[in-house]
PDB file of N, CA and C in Angstrom:
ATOM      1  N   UNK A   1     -10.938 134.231  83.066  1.00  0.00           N
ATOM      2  CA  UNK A   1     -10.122 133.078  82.790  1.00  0.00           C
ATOM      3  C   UNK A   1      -9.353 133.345  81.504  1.00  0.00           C
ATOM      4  N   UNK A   2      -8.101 132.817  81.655  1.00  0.00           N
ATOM      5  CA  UNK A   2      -7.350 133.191  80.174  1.00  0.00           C
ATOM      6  C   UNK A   2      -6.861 131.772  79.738  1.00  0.00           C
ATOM      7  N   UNK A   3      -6.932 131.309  79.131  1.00  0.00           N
ATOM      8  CA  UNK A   3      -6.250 129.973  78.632  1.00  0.00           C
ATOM      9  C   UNK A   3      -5.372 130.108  77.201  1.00  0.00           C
ATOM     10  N   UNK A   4      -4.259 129.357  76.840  1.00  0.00           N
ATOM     11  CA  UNK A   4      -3.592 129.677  76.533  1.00  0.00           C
ATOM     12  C   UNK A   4      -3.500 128.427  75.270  1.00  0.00           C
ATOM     13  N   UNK A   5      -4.191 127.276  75.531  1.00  0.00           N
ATOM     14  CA  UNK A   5      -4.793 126.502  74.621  1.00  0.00           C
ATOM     15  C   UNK A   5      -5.032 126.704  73.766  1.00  0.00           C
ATOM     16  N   UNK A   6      -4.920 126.072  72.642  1.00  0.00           N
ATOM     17  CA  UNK A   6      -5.117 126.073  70.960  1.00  0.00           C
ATOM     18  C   UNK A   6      -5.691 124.985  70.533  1.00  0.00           C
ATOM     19  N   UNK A   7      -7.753 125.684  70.516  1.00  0.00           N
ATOM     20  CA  UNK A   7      -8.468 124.203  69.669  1.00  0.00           C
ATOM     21  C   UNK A   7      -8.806 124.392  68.447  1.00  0.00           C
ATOM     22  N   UNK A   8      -8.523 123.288  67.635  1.00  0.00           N
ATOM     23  CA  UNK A   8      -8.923 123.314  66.737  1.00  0.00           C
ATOM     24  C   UNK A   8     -10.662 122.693  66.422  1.00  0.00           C
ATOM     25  N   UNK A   9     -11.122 123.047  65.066  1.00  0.00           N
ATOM     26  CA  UNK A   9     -12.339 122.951  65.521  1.00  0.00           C
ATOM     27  C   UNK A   9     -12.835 122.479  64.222  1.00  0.00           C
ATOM     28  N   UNK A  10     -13.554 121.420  63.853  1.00  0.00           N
ATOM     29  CA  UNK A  10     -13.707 120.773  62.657  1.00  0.00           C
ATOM     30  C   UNK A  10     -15.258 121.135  61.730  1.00  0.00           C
ATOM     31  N   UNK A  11     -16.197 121.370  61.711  1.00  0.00           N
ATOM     32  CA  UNK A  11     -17.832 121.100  61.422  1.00  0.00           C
ATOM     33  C   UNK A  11     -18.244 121.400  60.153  1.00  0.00           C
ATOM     34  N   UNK A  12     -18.948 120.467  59.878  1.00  0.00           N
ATOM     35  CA  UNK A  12     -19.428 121.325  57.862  1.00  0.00           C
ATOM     36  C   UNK A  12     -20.290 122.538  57.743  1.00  0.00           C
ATOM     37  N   UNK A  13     -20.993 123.082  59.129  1.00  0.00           N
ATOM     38  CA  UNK A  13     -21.704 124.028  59.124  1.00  0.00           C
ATOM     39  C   UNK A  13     -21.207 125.234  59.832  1.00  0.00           C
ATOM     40  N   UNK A  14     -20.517 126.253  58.635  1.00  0.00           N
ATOM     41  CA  UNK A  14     -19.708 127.243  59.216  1.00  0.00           C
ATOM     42  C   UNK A  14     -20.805 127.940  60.075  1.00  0.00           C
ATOM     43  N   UNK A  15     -21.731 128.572  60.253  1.00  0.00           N
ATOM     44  CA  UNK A  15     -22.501 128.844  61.062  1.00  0.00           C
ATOM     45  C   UNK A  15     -22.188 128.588  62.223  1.00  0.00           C
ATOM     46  N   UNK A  16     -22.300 127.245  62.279  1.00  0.00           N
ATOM     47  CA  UNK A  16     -21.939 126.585  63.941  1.00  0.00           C
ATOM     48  C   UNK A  16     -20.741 126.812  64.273  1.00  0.00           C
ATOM     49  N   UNK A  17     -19.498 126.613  63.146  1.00  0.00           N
ATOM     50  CA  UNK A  17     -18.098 127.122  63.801  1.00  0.00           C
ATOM     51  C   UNK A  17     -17.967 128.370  64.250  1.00  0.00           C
ATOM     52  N   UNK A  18     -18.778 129.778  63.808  1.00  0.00           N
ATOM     53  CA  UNK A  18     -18.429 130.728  64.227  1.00  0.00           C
ATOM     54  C   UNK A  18     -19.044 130.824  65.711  1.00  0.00           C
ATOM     55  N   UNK A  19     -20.096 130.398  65.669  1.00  0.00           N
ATOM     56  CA  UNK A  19     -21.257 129.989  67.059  1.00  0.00           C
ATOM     57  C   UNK A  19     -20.079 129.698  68.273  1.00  0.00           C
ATOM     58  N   UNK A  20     -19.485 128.349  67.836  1.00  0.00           N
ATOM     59  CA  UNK A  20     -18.711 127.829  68.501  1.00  0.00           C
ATOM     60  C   UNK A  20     -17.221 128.222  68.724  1.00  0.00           C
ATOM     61  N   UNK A  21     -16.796 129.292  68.235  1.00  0.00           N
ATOM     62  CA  UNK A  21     -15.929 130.225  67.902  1.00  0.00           C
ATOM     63  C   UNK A  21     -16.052 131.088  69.141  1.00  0.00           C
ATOM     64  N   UNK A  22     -16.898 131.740  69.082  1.00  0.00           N
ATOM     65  CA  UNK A  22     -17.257 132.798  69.554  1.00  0.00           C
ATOM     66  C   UNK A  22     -17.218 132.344  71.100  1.00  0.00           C
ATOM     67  N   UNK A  23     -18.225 131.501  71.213  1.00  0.00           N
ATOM     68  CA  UNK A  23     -18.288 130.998  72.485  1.00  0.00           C
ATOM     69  C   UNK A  23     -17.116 130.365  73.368  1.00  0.00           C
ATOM     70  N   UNK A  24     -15.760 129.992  72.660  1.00  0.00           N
ATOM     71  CA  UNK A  24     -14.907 129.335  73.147  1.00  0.00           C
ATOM     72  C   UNK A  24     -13.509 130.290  73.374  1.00  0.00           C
ATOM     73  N   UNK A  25     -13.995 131.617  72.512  1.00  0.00           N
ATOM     74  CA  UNK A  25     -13.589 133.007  72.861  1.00  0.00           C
ATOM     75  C   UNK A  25     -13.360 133.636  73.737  1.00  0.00           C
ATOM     76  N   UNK A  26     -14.661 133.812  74.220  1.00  0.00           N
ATOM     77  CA  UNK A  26     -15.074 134.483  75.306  1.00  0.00           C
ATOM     78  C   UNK A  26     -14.754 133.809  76.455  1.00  0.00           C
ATOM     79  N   UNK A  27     -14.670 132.332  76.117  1.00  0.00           N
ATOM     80  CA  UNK A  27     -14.239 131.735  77.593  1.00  0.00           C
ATOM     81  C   UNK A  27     -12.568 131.592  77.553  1.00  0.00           C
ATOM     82  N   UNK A  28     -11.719 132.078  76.566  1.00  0.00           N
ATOM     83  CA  UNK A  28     -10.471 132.714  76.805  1.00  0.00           C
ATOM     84  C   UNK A  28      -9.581 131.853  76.188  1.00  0.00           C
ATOM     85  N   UNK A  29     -10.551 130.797  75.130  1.00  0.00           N
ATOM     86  CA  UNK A  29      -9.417 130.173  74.443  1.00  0.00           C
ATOM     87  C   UNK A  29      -9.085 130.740  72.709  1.00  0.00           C
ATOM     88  N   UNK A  30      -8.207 129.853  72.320  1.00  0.00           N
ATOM     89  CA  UNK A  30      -7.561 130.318  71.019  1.00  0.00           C
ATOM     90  C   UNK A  30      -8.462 129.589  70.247  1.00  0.00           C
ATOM     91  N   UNK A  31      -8.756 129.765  69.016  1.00  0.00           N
ATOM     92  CA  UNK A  31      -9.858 128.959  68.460  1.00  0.00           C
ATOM     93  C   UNK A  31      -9.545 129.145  67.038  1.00  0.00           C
ATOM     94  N   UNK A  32      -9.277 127.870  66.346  1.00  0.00           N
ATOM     95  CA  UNK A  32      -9.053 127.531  64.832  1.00  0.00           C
ATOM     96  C   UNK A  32     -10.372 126.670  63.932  1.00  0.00           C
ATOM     97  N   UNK A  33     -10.902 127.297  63.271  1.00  0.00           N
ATOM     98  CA  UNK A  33     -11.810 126.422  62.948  1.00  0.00           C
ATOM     99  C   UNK A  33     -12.168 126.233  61.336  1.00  0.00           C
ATOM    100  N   UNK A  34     -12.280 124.711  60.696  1.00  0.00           N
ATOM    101  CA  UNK A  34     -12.205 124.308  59.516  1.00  0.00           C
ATOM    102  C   UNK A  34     -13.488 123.773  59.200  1.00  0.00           C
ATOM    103  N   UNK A  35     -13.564 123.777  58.251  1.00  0.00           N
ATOM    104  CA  UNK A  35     -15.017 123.373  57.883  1.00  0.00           C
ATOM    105  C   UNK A  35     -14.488 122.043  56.574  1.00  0.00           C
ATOM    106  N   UNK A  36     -13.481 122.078  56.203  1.00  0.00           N
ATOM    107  CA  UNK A  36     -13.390 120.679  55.298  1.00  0.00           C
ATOM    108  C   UNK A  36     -12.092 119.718  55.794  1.00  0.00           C
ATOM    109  N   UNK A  37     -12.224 118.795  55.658  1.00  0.00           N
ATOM    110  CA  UNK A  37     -11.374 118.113  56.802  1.00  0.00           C
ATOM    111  C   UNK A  37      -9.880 118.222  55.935  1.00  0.00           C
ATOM    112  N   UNK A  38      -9.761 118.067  54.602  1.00  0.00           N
ATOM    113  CA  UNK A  38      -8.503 118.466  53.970  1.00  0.00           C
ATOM    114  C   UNK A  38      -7.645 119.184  54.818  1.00  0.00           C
ATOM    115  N   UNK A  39      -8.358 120.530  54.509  1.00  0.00           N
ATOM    116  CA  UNK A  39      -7.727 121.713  55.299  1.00  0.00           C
ATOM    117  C   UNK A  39      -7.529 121.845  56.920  1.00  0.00           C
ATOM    118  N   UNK A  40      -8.490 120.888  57.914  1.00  0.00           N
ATOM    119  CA  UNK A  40      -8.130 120.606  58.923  1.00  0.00           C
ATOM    120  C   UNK A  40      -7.186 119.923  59.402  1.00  0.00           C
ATOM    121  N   UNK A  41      -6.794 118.815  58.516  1.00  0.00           N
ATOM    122  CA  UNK A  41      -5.739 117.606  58.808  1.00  0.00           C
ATOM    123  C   UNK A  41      -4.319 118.725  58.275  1.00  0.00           C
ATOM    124  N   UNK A  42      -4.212 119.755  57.400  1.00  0.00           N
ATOM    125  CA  UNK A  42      -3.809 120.826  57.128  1.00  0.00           C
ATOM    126  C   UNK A  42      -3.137 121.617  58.439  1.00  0.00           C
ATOM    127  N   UNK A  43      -4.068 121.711  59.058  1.00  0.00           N
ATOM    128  CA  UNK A  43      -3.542 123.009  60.383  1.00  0.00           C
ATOM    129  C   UNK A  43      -3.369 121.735  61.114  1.00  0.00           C
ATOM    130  N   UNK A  44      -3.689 120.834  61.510  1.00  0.00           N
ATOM    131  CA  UNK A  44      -3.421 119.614  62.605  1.00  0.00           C
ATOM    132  C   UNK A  44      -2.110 119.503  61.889  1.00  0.00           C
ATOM    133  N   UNK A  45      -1.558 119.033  60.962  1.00  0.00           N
ATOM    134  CA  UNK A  45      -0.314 118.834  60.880  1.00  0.00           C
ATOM    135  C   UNK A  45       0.636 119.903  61.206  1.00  0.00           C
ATOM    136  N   UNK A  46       0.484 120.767  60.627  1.00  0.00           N
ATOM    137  CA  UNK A  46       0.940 122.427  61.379  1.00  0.00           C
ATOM    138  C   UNK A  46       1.231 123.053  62.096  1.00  0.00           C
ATOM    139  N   UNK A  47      -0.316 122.399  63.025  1.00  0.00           N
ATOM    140  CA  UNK A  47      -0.078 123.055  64.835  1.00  0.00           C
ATOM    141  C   UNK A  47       0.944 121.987  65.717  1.00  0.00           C
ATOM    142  N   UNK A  48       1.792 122.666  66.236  1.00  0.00           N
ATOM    143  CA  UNK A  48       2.681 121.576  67.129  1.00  0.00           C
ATOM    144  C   UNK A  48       2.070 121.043  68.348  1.00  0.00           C
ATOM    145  N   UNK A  49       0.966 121.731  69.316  1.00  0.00           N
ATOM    146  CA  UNK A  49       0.620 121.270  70.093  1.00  0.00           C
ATOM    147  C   UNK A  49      -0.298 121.541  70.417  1.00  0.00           C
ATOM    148  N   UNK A  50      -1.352 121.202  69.603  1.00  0.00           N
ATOM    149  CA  UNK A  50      -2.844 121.766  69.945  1.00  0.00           C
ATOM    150  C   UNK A  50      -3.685 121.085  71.475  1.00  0.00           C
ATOM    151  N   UNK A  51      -4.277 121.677  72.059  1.00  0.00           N
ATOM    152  CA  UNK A  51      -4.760 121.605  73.287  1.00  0.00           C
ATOM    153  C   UNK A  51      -5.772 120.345  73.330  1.00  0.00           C
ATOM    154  N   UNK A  52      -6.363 120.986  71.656  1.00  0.00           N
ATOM    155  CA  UNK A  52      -7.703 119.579  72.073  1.00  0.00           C
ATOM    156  C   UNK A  52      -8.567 119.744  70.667  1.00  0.00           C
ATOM    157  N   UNK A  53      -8.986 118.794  70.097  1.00  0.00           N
ATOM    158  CA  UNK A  53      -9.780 119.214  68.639  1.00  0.00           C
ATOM    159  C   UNK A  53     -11.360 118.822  69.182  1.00  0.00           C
ATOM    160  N   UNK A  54     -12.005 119.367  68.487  1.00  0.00           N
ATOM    161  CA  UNK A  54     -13.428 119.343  68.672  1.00  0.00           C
ATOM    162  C   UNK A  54     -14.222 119.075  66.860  1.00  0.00           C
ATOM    163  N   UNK A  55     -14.828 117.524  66.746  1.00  0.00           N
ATOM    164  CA  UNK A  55     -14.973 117.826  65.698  1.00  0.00           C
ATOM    165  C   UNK A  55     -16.638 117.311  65.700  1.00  0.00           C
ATOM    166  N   UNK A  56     -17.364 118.274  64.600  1.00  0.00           N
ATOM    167  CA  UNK A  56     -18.989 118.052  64.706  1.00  0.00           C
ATOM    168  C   UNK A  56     -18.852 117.514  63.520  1.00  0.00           C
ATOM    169  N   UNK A  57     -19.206 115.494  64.158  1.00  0.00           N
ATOM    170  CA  UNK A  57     -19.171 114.388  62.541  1.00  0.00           C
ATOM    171  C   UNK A  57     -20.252 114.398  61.808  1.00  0.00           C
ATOM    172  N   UNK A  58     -21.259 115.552  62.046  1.00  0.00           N
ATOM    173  CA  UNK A  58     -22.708 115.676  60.721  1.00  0.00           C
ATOM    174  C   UNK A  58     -22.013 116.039  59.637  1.00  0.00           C
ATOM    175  N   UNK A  59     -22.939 115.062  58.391  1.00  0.00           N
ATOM    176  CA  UNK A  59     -22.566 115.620  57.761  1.00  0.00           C
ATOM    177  C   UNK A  59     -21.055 114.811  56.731  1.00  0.00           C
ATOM    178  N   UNK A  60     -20.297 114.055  57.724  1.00  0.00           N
ATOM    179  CA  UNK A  60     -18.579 113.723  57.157  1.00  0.00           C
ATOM    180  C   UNK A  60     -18.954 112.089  56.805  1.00  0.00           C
ATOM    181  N   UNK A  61     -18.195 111.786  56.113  1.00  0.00           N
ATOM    182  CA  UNK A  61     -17.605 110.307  55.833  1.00  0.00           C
ATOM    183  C   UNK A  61     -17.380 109.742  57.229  1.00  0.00           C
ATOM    184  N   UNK A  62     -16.608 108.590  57.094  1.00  0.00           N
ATOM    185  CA  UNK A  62     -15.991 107.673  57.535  1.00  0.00           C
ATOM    186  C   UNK A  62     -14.557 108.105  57.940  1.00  0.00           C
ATOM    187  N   UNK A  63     -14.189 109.067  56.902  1.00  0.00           N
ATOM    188  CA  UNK A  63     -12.971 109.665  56.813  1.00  0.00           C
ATOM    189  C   UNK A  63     -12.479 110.285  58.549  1.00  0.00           C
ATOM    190  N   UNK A  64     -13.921 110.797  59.224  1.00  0.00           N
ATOM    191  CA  UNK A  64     -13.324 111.488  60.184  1.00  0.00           C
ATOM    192  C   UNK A  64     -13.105 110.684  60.972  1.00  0.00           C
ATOM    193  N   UNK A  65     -12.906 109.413  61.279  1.00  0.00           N
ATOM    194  CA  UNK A  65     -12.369 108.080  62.075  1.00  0.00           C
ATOM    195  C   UNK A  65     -11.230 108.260  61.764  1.00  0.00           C
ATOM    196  N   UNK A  66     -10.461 108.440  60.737  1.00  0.00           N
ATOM    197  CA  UNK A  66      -9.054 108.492  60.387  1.00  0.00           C
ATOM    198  C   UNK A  66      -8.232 109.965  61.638  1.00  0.00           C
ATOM    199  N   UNK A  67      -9.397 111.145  61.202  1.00  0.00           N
ATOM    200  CA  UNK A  67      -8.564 111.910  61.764  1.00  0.00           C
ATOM    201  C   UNK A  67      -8.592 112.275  63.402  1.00  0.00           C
ATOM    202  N   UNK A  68      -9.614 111.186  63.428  1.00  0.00           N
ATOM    203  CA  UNK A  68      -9.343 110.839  65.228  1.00  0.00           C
ATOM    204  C   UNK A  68      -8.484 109.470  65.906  1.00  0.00           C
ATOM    205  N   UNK A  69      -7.669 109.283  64.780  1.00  0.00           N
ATOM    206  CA  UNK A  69      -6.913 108.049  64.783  1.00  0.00           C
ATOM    207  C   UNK A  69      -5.897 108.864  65.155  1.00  0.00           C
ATOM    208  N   UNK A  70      -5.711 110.080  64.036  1.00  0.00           N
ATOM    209  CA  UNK A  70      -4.025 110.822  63.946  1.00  0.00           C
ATOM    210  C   UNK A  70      -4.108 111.655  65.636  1.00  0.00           C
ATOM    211  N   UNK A  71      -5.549 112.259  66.242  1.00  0.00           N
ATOM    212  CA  UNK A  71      -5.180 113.029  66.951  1.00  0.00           C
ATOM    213  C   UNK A  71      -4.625 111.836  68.125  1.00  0.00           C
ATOM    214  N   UNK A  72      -5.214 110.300  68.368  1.00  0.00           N
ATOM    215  CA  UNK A  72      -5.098 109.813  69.488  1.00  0.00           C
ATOM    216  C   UNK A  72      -3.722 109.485  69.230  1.00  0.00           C
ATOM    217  N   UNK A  73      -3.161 108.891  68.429  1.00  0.00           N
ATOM    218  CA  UNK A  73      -1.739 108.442  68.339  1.00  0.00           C
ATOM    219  C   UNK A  73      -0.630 109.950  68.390  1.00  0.00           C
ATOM    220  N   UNK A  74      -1.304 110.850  68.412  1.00  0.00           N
ATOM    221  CA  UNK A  74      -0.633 112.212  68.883  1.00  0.00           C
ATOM    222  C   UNK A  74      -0.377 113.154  70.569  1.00  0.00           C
ATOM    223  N   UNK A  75      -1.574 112.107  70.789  1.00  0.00           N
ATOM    224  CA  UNK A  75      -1.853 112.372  72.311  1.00  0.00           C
ATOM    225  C   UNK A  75      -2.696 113.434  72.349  1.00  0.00           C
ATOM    226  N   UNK A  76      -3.603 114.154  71.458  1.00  0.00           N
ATOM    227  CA  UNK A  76      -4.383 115.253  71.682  1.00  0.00           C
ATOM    228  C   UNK A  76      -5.921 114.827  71.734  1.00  0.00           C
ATOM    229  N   UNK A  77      -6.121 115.150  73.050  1.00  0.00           N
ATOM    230  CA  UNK A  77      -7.898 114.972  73.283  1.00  0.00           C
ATOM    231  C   UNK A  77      -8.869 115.835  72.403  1.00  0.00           C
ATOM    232  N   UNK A  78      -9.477 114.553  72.131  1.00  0.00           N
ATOM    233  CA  UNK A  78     -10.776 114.804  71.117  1.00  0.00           C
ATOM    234  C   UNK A  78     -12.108 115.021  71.513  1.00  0.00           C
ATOM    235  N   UNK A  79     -12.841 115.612  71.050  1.00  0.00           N
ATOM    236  CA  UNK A  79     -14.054 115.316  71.752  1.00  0.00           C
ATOM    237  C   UNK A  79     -15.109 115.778  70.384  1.00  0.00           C
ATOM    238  N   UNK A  80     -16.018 114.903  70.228  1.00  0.00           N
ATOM    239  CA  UNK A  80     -17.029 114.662  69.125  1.00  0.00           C
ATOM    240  C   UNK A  80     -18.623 115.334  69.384  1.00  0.00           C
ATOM    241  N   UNK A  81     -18.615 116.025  68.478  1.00  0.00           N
ATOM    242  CA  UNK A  81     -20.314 116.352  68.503  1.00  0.00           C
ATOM    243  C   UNK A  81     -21.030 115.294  67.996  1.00  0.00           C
ATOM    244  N   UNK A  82     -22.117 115.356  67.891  1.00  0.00           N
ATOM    245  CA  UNK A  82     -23.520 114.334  67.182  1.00  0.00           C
ATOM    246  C   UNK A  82     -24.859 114.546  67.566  1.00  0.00           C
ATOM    247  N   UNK A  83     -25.474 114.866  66.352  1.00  0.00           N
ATOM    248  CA  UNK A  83     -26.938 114.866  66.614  1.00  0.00           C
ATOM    249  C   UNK A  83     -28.018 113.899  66.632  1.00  0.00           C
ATOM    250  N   UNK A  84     -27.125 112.697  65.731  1.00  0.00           N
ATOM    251  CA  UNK A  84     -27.863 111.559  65.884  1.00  0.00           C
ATOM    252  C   UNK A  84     -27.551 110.408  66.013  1.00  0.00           C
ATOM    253  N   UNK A  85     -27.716 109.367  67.176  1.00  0.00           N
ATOM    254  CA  UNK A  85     -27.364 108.036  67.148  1.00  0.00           C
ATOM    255  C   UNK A  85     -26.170 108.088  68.164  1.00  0.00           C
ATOM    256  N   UNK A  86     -26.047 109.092  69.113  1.00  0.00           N
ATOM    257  CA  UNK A  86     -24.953 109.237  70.363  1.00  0.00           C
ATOM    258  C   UNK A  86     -24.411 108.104  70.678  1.00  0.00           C
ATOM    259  N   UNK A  87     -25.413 106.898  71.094  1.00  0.00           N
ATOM    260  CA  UNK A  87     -24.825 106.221  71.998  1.00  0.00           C
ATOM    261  C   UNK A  87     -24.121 105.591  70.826  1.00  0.00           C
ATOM    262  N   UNK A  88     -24.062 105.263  69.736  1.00  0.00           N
ATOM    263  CA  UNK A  88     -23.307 104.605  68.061  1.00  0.00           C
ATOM    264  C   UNK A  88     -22.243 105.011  68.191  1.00  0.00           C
ATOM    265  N   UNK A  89     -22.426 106.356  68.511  1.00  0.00           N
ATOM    266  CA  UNK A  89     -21.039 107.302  67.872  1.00  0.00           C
ATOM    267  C   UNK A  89     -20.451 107.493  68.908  1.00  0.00           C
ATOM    268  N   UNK A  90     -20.493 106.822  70.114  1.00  0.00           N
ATOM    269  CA  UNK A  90     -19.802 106.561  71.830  1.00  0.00           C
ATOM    270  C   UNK A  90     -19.103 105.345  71.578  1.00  0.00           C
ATOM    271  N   UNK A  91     -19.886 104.110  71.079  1.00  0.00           N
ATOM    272  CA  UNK A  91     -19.250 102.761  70.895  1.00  0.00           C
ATOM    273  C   UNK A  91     -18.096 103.417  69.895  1.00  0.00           C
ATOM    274  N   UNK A  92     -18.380 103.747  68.469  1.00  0.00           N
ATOM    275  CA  UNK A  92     -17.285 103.725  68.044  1.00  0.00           C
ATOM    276  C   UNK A  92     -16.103 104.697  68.358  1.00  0.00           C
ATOM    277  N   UNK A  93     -16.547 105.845  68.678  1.00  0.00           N
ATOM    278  CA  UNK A  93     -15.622 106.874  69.100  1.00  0.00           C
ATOM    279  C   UNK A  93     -14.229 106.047  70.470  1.00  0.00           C
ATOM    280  N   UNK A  94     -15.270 105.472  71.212  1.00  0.00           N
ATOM    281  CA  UNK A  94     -13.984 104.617  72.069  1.00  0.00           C
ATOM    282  C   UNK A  94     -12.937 103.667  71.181  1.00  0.00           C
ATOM    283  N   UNK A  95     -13.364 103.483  69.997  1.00  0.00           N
ATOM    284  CA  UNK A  95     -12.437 102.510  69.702  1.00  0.00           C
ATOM    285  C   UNK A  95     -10.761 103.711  69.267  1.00  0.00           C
ATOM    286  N   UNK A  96     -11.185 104.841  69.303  1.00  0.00           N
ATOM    287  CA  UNK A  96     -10.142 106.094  68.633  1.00  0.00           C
ATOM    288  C   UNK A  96     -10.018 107.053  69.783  1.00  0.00           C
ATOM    289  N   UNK A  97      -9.936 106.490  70.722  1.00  0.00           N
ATOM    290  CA  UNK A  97      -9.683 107.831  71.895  1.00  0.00           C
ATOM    291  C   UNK A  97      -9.921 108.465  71.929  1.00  0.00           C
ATOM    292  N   UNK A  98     -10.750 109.108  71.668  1.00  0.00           N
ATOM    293  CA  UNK A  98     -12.171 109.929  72.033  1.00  0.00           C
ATOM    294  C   UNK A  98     -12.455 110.345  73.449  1.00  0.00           C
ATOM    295  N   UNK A  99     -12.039 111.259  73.807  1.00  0.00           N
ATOM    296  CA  UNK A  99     -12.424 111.436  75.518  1.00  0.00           C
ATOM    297  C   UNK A  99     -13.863 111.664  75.538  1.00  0.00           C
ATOM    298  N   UNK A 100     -15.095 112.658  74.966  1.00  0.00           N
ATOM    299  CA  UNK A 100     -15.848 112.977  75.175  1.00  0.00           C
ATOM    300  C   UNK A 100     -17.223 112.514  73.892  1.00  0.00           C
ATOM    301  N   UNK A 101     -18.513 112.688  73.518  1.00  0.00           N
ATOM    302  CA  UNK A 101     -19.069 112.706  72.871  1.00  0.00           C
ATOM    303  C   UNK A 101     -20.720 113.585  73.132  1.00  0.00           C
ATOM    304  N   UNK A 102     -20.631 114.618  72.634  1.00  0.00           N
ATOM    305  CA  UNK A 102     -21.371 115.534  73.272  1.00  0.00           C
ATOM    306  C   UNK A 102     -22.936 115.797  72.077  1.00  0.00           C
ATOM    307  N   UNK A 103     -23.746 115.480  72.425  1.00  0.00           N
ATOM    308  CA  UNK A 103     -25.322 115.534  71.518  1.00  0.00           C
ATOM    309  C   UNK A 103     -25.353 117.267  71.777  1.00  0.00           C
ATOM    310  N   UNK A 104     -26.142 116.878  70.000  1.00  0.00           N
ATOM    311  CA  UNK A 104     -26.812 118.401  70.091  1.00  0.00           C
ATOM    312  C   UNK A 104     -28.062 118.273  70.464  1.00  0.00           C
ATOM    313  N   UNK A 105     -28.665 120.029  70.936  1.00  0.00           N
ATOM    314  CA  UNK A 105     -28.207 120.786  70.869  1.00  0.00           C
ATOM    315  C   UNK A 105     -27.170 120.847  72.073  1.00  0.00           C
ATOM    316  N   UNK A 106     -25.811 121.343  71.231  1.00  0.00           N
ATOM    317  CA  UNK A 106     -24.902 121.568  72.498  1.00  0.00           C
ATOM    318  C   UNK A 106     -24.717 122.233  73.279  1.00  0.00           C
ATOM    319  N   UNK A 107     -24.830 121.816  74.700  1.00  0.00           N
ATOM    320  CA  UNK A 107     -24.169 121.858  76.337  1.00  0.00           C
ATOM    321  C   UNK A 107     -23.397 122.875  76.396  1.00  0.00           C
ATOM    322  N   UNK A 108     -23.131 124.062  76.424  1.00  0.00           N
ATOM    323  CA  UNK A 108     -21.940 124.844  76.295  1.00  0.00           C
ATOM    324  C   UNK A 108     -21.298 124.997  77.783  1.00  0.00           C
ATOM    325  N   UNK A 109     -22.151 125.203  78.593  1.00  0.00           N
ATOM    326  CA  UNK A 109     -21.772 124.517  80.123  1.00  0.00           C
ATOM    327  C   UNK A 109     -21.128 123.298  80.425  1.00  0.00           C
ATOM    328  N   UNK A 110     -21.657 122.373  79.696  1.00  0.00           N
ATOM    329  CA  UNK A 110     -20.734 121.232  79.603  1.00  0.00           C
ATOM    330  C   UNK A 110     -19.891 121.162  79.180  1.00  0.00           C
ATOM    331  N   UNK A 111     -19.263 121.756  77.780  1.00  0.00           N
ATOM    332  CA  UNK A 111     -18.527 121.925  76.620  1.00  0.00           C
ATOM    333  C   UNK A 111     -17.313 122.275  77.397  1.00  0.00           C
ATOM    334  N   UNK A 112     -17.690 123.733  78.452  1.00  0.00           N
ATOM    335  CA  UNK A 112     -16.529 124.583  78.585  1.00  0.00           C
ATOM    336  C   UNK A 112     -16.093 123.893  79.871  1.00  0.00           C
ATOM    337  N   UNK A 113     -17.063 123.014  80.482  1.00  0.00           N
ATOM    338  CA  UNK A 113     -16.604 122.532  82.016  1.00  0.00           C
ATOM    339  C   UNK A 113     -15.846 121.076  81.323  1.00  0.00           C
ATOM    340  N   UNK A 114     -15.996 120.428  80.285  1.00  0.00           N
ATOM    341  CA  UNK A 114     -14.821 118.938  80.123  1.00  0.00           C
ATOM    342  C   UNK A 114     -13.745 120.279  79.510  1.00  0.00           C
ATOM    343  N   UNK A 115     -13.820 121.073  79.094  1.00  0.00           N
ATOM    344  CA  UNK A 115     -12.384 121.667  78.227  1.00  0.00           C
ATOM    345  C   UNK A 115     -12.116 122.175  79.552  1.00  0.00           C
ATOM    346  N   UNK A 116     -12.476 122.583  80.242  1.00  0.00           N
ATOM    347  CA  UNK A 116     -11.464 123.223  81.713  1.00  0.00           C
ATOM    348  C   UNK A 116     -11.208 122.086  82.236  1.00  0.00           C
ATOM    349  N   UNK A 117     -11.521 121.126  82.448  1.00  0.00           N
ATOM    350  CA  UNK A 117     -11.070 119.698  82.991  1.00  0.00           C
ATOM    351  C   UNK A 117     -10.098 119.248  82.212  1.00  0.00           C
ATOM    352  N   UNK A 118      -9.694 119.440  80.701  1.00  0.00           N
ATOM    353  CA  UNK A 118      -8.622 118.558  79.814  1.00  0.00           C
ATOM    354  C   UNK A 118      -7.675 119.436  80.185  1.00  0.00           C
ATOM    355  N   UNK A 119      -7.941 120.891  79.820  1.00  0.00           N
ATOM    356  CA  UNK A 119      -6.862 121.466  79.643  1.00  0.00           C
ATOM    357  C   UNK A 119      -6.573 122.443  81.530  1.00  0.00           C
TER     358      UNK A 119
END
């Protein structure tokens, strides 16, 4: 599979971005990944048409409600990690267009089967 998609990829634990890097690699996409949201809202302003952001909210403020405000009023599907309190972070995630909300440990079968479904 080759995809031609450009995600960006948000999490405070670079560990996991490269994890999740790697893995989103191999399944043939382009993969940008930030670890402080500054610098993410940074390449989101930047990228003209990113495919889909993926952001893991351990760890962040409140702040990252904002930057799932900018992707929905942009039209770019989001989809949220969480390790704790899913169904919380489902209620509020719908209020910001949020297509997905995915618990750890993460689904990568799942992961790569909603991203072949968006994109």
């Amino acid at each position: 599979m080759s995809n031609t998609a450009l995600i960006l990829s948000l999490g405070k634990n670079q560990r996991n971005q490269d994890l999740l890097a790697d893995l989103l690699k191999d399944a043939g996409y382009d993969v940008r990944t930030e670890t402080a949201p500054e610098s993410f809202e940074k390449s989101l302003e930047q990228t003209t048409n990113p495919g889909v952001v993926i952001i893991d909210i351990d760890g962040y403020s409140e702040l990252i409600w904002d930057i799932c405000k900018v992707c929905n009023r942009r039209s770019i599907p989001t989809l949220l990690v969480a390790s704790a309190d899913v169904g919380r972070v489902q209620t509020a995630a719908s209020e910001y267009g949020v297509e997905h909300v995915f618990s750890k440990p993460l689904d990568t079968d799942q992961l790569t089967g909603v991203l072949d479904t968006i994109l």
